[in-house]
C-alpha atoms as a PDB file:
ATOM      1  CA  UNK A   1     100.192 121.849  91.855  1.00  0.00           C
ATOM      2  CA  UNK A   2     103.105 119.865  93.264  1.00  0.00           C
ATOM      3  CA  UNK A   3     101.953 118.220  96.145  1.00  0.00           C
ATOM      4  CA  UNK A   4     103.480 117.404  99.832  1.00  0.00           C
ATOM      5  CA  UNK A   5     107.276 116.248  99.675  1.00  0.00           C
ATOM      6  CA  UNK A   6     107.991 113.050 101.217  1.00  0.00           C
ATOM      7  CA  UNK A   7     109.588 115.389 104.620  1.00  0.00           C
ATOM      8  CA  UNK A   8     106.116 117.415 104.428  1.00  0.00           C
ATOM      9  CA  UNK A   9     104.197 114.057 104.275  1.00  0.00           C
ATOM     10  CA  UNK A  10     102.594 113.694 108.296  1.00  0.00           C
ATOM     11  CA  UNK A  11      99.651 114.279 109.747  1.00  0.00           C
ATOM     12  CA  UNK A  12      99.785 117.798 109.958  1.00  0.00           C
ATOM     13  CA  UNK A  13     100.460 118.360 105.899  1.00  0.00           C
ATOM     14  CA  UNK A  14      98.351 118.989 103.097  1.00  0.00           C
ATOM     15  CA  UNK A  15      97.284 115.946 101.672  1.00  0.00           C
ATOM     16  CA  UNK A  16      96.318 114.466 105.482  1.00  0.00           C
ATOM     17  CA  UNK A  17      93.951 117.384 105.882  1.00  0.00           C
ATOM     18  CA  UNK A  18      92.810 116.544 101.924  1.00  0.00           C
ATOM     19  CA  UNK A  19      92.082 112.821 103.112  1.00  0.00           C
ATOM     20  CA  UNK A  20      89.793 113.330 105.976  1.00  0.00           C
ATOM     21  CA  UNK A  21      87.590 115.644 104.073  1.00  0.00           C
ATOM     22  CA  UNK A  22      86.812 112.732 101.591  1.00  0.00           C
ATOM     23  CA  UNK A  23      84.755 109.610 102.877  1.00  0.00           C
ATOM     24  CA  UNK A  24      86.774 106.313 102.434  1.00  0.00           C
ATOM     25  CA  UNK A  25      83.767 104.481 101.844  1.00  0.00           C
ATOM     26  CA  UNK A  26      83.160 106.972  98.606  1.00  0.00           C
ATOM     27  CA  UNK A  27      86.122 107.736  97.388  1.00  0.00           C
ATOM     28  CA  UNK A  28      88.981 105.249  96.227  1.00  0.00           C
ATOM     29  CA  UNK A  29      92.503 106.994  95.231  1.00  0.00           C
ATOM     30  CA  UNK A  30      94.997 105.863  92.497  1.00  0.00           C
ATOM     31  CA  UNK A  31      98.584 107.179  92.467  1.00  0.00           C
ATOM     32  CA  UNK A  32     100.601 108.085  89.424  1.00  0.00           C
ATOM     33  CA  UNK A  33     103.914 106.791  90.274  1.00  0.00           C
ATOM     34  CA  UNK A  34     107.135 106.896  88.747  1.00  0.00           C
ATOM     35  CA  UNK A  35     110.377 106.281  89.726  1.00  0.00           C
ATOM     36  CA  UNK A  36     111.119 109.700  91.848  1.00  0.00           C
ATOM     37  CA  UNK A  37     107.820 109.486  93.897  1.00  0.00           C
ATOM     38  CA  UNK A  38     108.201 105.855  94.961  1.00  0.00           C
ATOM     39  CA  UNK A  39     108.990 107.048  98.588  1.00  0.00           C
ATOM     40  CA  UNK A  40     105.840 109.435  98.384  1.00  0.00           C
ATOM     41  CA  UNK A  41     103.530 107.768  97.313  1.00  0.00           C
ATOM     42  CA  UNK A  42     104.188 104.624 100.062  1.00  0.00           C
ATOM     43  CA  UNK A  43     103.871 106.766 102.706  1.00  0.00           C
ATOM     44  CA  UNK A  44     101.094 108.689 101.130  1.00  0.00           C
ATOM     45  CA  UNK A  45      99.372 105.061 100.305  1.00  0.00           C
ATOM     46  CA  UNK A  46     100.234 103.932 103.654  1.00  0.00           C
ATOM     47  CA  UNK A  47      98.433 106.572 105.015  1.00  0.00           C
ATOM     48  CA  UNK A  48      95.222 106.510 103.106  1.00  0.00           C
ATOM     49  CA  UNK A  49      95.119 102.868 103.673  1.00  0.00           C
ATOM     50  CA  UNK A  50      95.218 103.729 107.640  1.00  0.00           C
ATOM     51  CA  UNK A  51      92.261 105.881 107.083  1.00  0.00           C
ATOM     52  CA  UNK A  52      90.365 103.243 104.896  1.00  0.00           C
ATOM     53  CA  UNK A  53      91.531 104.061 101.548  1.00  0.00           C
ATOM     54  CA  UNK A  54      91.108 101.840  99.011  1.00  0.00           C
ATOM     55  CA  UNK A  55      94.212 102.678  96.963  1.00  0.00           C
ATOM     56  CA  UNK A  56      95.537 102.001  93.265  1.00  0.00           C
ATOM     57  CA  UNK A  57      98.564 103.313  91.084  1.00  0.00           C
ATOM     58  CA  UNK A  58      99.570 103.894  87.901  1.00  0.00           C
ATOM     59  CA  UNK A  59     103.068 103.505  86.411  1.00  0.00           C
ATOM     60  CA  UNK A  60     104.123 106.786  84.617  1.00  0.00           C
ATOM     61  CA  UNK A  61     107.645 106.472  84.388  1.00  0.00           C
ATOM     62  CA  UNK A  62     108.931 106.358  80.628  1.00  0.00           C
ATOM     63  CA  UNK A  63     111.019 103.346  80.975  1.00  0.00           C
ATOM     64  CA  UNK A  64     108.900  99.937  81.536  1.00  0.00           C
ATOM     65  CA  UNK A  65     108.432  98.168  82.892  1.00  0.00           C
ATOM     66  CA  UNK A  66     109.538  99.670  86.072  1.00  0.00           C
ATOM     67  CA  UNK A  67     112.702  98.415  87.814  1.00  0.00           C
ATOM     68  CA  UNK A  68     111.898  99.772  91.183  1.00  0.00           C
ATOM     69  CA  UNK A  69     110.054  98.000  93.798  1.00  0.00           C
ATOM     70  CA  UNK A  70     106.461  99.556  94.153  1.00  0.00           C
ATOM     71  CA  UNK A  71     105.974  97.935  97.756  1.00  0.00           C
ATOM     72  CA  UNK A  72     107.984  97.171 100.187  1.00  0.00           C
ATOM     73  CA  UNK A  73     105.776  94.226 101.146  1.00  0.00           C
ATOM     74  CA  UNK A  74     106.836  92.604  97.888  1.00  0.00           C
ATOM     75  CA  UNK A  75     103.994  91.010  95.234  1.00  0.00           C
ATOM     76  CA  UNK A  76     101.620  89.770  97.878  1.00  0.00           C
ATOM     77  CA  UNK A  77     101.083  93.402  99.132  1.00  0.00           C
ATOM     78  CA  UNK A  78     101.372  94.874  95.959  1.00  0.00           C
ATOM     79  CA  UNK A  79      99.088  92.564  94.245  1.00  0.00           C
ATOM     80  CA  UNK A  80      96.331  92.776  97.443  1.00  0.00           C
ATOM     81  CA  UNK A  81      92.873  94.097  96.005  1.00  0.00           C
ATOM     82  CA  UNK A  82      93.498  97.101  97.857  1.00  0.00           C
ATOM     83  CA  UNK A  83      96.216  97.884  96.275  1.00  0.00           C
ATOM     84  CA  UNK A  84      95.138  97.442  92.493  1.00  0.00           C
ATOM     85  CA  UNK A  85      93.867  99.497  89.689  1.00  0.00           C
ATOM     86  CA  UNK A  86      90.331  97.985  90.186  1.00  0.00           C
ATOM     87  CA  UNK A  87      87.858  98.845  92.595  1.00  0.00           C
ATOM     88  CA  UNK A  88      87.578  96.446  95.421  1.00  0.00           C
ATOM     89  CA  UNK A  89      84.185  95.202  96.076  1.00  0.00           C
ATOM     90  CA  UNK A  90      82.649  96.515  99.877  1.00  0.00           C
END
């Protein structure tokens, strides 16, 4: 199924109505990214994150490592435990 475009990506869409039927506190979310769904899945991260997310990703793209920047925060924000492939602890 391909999911909410980056202009379909708000409050109102698909994957916002898909996020506050899960409980943040249960469920943590990892991203398969690559390099035409970097813009996605920030905002998409950005808003599970709002909500209480913990959030992951994992690099798809054929070419790696990737040349594109995952987060716009840099290393410190991409690196963050919330932001990882492992759980964070609660």
């Amino acid at each position: 199924m391909v999911g909410d475009s980056i202009h379909e990506l708000d409050e109102q869409s698909r994957y916002a109505t898909l996020l506050d039927a899960f409980d943040p506190d249960a469920v943590w979310l990892v991203f398969a990214v690559d390099g035409e769904s970097l813009d996605v899945f920030r905002r998409a991260r950005e808003m599970a994150m709002a909500r209480g997310f913990a959030t992951g990703f994992d690099a798809v793209e054929a070419d790696l490592p990737l040349i594109h920047t995952l987060s716009v925060g840099g290393a410190e924000v991409l690196l963050n435990p919330r932001t990882t492939m492992s759980k964070p602890e609660r």
